[in-house]
N, C-alpha and C. Protein backbone atom coordinates (compact mmCIF):
# COMPACT_ATOMS: atom_id res chain seq x y z
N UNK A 1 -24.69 -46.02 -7.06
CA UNK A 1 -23.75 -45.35 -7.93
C UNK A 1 -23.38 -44.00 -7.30
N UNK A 2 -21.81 -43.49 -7.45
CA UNK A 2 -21.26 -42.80 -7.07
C UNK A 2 -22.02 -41.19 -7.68
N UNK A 3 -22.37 -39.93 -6.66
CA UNK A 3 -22.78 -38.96 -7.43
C UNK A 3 -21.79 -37.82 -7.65
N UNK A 4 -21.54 -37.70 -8.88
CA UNK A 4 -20.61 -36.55 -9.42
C UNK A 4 -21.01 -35.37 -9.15
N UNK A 5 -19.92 -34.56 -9.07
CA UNK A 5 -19.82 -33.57 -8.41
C UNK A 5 -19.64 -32.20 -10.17
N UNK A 6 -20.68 -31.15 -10.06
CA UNK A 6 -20.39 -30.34 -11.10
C UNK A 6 -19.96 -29.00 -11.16
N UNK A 7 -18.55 -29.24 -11.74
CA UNK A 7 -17.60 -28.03 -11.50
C UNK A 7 -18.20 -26.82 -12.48
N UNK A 8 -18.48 -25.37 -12.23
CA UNK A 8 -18.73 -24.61 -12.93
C UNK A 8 -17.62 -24.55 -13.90
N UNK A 9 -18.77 -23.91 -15.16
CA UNK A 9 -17.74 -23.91 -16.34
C UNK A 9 -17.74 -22.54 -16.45
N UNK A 10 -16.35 -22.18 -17.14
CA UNK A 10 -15.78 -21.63 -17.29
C UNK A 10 -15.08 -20.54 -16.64
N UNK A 11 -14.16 -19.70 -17.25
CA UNK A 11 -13.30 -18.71 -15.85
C UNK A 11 -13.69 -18.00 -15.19
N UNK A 12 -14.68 -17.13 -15.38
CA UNK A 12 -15.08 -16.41 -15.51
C UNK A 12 -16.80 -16.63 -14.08
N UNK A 13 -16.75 -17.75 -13.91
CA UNK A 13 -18.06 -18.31 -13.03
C UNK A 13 -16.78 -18.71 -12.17
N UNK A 14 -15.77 -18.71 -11.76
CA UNK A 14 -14.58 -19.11 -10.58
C UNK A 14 -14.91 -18.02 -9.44
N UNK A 15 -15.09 -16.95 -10.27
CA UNK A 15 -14.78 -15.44 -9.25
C UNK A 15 -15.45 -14.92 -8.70
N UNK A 16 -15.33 -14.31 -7.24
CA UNK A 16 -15.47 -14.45 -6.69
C UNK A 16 -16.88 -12.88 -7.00
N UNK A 17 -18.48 -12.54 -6.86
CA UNK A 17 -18.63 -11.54 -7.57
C UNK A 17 -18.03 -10.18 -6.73
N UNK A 18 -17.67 -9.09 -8.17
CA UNK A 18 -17.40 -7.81 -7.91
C UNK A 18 -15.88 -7.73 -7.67
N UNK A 19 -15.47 -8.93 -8.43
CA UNK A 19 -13.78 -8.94 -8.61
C UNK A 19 -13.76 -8.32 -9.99
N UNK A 20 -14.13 -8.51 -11.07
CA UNK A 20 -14.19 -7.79 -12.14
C UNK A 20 -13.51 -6.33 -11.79
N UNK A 21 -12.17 -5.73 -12.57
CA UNK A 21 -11.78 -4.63 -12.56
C UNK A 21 -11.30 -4.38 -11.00
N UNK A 22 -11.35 -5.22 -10.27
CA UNK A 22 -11.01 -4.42 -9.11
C UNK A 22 -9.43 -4.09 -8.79
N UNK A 23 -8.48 -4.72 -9.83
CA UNK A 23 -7.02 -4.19 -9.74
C UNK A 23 -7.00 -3.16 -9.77
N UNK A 24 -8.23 -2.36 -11.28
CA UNK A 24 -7.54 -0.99 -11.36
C UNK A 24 -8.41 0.25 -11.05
N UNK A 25 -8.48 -0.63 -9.49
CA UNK A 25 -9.56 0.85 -8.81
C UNK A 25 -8.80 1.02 -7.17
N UNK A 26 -8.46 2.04 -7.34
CA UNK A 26 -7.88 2.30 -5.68
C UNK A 26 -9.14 2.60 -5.00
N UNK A 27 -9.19 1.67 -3.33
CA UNK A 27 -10.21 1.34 -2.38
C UNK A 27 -9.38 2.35 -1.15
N UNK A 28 -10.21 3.18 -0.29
CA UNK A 28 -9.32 3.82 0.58
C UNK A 28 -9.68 2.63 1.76
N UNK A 29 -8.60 2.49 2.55
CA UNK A 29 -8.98 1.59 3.92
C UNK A 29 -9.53 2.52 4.57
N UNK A 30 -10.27 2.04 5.96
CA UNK A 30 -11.00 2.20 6.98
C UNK A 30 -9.73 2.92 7.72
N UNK A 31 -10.02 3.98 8.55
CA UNK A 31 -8.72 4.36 9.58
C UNK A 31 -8.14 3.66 9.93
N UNK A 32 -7.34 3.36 10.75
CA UNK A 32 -6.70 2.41 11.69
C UNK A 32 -7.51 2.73 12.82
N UNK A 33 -7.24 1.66 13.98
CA UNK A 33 -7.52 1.90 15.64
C UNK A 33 -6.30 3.27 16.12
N UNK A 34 -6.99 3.63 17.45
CA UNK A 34 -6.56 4.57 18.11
C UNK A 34 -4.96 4.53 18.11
N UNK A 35 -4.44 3.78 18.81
CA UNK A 35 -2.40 3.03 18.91
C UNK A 35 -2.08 3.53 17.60
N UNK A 36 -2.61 3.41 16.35
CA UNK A 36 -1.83 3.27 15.71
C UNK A 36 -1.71 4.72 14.83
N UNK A 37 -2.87 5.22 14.87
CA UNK A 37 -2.77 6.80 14.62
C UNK A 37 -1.93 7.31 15.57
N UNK A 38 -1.84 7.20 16.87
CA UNK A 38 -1.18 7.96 18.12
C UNK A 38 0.38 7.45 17.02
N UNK A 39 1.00 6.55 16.46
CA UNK A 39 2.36 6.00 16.31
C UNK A 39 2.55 6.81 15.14
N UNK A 40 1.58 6.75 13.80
CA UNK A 40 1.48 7.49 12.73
C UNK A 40 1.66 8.82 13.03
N UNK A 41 1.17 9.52 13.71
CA UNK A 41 1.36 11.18 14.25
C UNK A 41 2.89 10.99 14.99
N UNK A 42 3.33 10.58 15.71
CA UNK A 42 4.46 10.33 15.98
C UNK A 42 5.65 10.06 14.97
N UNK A 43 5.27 9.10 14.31
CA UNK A 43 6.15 9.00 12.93
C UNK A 43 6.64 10.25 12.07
N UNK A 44 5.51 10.59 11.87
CA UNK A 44 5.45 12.17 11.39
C UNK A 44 6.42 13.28 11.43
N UNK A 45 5.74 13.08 12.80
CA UNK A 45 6.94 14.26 13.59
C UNK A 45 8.23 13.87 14.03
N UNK A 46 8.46 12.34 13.80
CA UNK A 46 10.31 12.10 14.18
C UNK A 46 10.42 12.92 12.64
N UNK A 47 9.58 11.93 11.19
CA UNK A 47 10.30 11.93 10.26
C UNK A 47 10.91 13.96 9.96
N UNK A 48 9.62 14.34 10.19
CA UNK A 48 9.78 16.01 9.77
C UNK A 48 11.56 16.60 10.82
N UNK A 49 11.70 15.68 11.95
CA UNK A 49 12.59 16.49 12.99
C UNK A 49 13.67 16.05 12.31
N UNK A 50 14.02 14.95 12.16
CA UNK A 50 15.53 14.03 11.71
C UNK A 50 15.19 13.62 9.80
N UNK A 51 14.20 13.95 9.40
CA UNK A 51 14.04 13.52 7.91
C UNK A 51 14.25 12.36 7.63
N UNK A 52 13.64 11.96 6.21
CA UNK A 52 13.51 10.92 5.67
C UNK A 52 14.84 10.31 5.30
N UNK A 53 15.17 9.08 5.68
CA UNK A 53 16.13 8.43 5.58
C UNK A 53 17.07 8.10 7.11
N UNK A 54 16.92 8.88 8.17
CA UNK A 54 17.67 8.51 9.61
C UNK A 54 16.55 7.61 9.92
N UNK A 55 16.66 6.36 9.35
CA UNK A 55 15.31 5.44 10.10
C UNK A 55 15.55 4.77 11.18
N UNK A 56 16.82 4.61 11.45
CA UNK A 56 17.46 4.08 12.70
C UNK A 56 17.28 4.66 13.96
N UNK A 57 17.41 6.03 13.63
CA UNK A 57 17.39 7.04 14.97
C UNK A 57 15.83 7.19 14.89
N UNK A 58 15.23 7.29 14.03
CA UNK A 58 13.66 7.19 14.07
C UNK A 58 12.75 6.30 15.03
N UNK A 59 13.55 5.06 14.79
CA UNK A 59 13.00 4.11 15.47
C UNK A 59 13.04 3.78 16.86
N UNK A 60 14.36 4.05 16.98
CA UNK A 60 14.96 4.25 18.36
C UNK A 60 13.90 5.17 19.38
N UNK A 61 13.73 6.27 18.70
CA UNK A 61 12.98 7.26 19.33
C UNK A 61 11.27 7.10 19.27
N UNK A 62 10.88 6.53 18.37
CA UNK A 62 9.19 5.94 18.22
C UNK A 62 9.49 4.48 19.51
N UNK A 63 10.56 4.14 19.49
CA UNK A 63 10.02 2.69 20.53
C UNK A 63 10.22 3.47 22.05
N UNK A 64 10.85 4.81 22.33
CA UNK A 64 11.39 5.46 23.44
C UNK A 64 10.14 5.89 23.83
N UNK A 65 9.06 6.71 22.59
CA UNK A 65 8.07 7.03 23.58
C UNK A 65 7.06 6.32 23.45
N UNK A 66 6.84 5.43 23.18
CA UNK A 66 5.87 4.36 23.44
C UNK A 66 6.39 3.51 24.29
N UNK A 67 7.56 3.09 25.15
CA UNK A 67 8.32 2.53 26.00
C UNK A 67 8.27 0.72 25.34
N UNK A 68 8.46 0.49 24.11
CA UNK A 68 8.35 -0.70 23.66
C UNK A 68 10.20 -0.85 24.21
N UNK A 69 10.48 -2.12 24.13
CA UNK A 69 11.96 -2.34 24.05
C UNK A 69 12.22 -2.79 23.14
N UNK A 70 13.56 -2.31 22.99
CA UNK A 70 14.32 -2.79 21.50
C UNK A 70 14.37 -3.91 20.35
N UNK A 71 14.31 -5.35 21.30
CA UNK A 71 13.52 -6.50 21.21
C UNK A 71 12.26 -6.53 20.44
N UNK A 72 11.44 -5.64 20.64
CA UNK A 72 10.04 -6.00 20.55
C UNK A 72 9.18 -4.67 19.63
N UNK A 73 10.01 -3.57 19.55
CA UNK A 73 9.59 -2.44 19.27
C UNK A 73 9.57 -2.75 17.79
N UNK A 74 9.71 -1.22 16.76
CA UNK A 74 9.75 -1.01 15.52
C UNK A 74 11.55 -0.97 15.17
N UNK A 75 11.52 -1.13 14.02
CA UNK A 75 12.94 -1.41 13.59
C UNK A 75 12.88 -0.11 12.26
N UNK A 76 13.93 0.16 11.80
CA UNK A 76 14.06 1.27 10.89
C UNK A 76 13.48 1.24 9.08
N UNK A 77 13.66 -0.13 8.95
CA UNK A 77 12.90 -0.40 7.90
C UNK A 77 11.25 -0.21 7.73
N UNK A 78 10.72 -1.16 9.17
CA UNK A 78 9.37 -0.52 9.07
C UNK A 78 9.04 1.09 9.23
N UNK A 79 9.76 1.38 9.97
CA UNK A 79 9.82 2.76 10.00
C UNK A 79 9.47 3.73 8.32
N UNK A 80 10.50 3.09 7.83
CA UNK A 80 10.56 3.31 6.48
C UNK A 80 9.30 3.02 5.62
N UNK A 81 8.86 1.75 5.60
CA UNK A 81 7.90 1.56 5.10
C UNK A 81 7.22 1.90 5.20
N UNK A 82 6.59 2.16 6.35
CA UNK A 82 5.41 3.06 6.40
C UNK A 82 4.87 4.04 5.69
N UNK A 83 5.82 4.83 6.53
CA UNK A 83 6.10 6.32 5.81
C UNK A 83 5.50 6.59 4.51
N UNK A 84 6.56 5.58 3.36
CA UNK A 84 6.89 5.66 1.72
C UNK A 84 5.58 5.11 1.66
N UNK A 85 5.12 4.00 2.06
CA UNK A 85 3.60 3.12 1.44
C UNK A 85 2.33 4.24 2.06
N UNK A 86 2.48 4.79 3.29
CA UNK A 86 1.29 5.12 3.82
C UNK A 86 1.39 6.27 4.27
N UNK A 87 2.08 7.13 4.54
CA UNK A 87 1.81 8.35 5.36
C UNK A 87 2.76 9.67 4.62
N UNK A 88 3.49 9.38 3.52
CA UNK A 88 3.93 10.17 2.93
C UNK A 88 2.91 11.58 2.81
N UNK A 89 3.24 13.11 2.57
CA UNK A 89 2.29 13.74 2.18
C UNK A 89 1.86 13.65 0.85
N UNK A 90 2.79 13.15 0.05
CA UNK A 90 2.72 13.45 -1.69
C UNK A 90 2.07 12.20 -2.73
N UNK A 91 1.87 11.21 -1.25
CA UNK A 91 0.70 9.84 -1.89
C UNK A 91 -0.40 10.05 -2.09
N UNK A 92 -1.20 10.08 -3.24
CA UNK A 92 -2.43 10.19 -3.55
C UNK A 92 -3.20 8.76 -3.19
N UNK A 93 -4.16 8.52 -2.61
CA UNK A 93 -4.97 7.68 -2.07
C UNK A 93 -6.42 8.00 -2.68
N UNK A 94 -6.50 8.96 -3.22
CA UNK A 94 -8.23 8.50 -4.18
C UNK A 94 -8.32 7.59 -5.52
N UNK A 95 -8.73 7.65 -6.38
CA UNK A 95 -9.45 6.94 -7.39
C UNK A 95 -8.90 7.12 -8.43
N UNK A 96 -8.33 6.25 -9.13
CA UNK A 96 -7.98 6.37 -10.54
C UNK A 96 -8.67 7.72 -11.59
N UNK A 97 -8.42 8.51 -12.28
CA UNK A 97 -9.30 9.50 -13.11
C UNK A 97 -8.84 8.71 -14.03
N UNK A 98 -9.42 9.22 -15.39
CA UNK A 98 -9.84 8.88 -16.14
C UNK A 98 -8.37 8.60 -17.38
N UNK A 99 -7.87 9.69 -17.24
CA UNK A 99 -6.25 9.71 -17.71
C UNK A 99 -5.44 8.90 -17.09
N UNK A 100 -5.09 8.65 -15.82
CA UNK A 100 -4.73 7.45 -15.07
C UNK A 100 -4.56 6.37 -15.93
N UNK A 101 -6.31 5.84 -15.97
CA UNK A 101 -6.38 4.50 -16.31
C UNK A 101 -5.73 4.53 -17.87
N UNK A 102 -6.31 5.49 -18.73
CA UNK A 102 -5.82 5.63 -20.63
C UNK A 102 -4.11 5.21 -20.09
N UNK A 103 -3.82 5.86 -19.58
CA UNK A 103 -1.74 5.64 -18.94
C UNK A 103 -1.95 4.67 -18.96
N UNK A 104 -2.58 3.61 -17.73
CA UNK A 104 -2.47 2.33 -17.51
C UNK A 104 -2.20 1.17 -18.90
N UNK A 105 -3.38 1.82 -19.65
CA UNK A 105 -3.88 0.64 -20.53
C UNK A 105 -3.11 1.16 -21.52
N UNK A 106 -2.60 2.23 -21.77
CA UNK A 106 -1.15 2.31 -22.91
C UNK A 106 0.08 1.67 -22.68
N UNK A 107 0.10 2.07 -21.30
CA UNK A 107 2.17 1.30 -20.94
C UNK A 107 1.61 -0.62 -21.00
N UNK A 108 0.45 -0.46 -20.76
CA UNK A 108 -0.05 -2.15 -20.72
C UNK A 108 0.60 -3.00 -22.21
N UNK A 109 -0.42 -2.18 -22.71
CA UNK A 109 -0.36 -2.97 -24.56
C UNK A 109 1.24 -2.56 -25.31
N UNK A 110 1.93 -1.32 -24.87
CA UNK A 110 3.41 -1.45 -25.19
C UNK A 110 4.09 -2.44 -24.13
N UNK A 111 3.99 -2.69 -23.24
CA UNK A 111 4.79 -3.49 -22.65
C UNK A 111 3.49 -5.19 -22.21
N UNK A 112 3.99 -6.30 -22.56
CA UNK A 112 3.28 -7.32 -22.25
C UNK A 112 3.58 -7.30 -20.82
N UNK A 113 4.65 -7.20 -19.88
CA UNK A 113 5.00 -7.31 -19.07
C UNK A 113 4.92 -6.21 -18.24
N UNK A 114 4.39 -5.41 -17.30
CA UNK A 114 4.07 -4.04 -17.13
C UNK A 114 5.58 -4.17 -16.29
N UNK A 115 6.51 -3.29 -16.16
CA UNK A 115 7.07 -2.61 -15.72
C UNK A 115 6.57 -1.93 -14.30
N UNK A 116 5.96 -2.27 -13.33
CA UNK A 116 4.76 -1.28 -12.39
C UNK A 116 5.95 0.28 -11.71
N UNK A 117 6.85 -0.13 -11.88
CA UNK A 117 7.40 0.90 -11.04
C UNK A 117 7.79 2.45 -12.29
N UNK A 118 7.54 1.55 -13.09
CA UNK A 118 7.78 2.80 -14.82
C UNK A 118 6.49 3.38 -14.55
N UNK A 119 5.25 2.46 -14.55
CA UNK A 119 3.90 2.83 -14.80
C UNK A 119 3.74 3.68 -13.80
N UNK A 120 4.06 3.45 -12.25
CA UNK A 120 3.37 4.34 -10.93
C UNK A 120 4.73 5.67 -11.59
N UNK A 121 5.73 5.97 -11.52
CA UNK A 121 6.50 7.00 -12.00
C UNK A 121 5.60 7.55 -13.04
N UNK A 122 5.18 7.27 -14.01
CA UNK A 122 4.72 7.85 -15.43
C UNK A 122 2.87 8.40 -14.87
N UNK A 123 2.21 7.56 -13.67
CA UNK A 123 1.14 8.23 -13.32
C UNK A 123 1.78 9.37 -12.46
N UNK A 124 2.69 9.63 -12.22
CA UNK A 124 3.35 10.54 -10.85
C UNK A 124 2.89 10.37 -9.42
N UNK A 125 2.75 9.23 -8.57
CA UNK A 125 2.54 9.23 -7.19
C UNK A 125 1.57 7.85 -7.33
């Protein structure tokens, strides 16, 4: 006779442990490797020379001194992205406080549907 196989019950025994809460805890990453800080410090200093938004000429000039070619280099969007997701000065990268989360779990229960871009505006950064 065939031996059955026994699926844990319930949702809650699926996961994986120390997933509990972990949406609403900001984790800082590990640095990057060497290349990519050298590109990040570079980024920097196009964005501060030509400002936020010439991402074209940005890019142009991040693939010039790293001698990538055009083909193969960075394009103005990533350029962009970066920046806004990761290297901005005005991004906070520590830990939820305590008011944070009360924000969180208010815009939560008024809205079923969170809105995230109302919610990150209404935490400020």
């Amino acid at each position: 006779m065939a031996r059955q196989l026994q699926r844990p019950r319930g949702r809650g025994q699926q996961r994986a442990p120390g997933f509990v809460g972990a949406a609403l805890q900001r984790i800082d990453p590990p640095p990057p490797p060497g290349p990519i800080l050298q590109e990040d410090d570079a980024l920097a200093r196009l964005v501060e020379e030509h400002g936020a938004g010439n991402w074209s000429i940005i890019a142009r000039e991040l693939n010039d001194l790293f001698s990538a070619p055009a083909d193969a280099g960075r394009i103005g969007k990533q350029c962009r992205e970066r920046w806004n997701h990761h290297l901005r000065p005005d991004i906070r990268k520590g830990a939820w406080t305590a008011e944070e989360e009360e924000l969180l779990v208010k815009a939560h229960r008024r809205h079923v549907v969170v809105p995230w871009f109302s919610v990150g505006w209404k935490a400020g950064g």
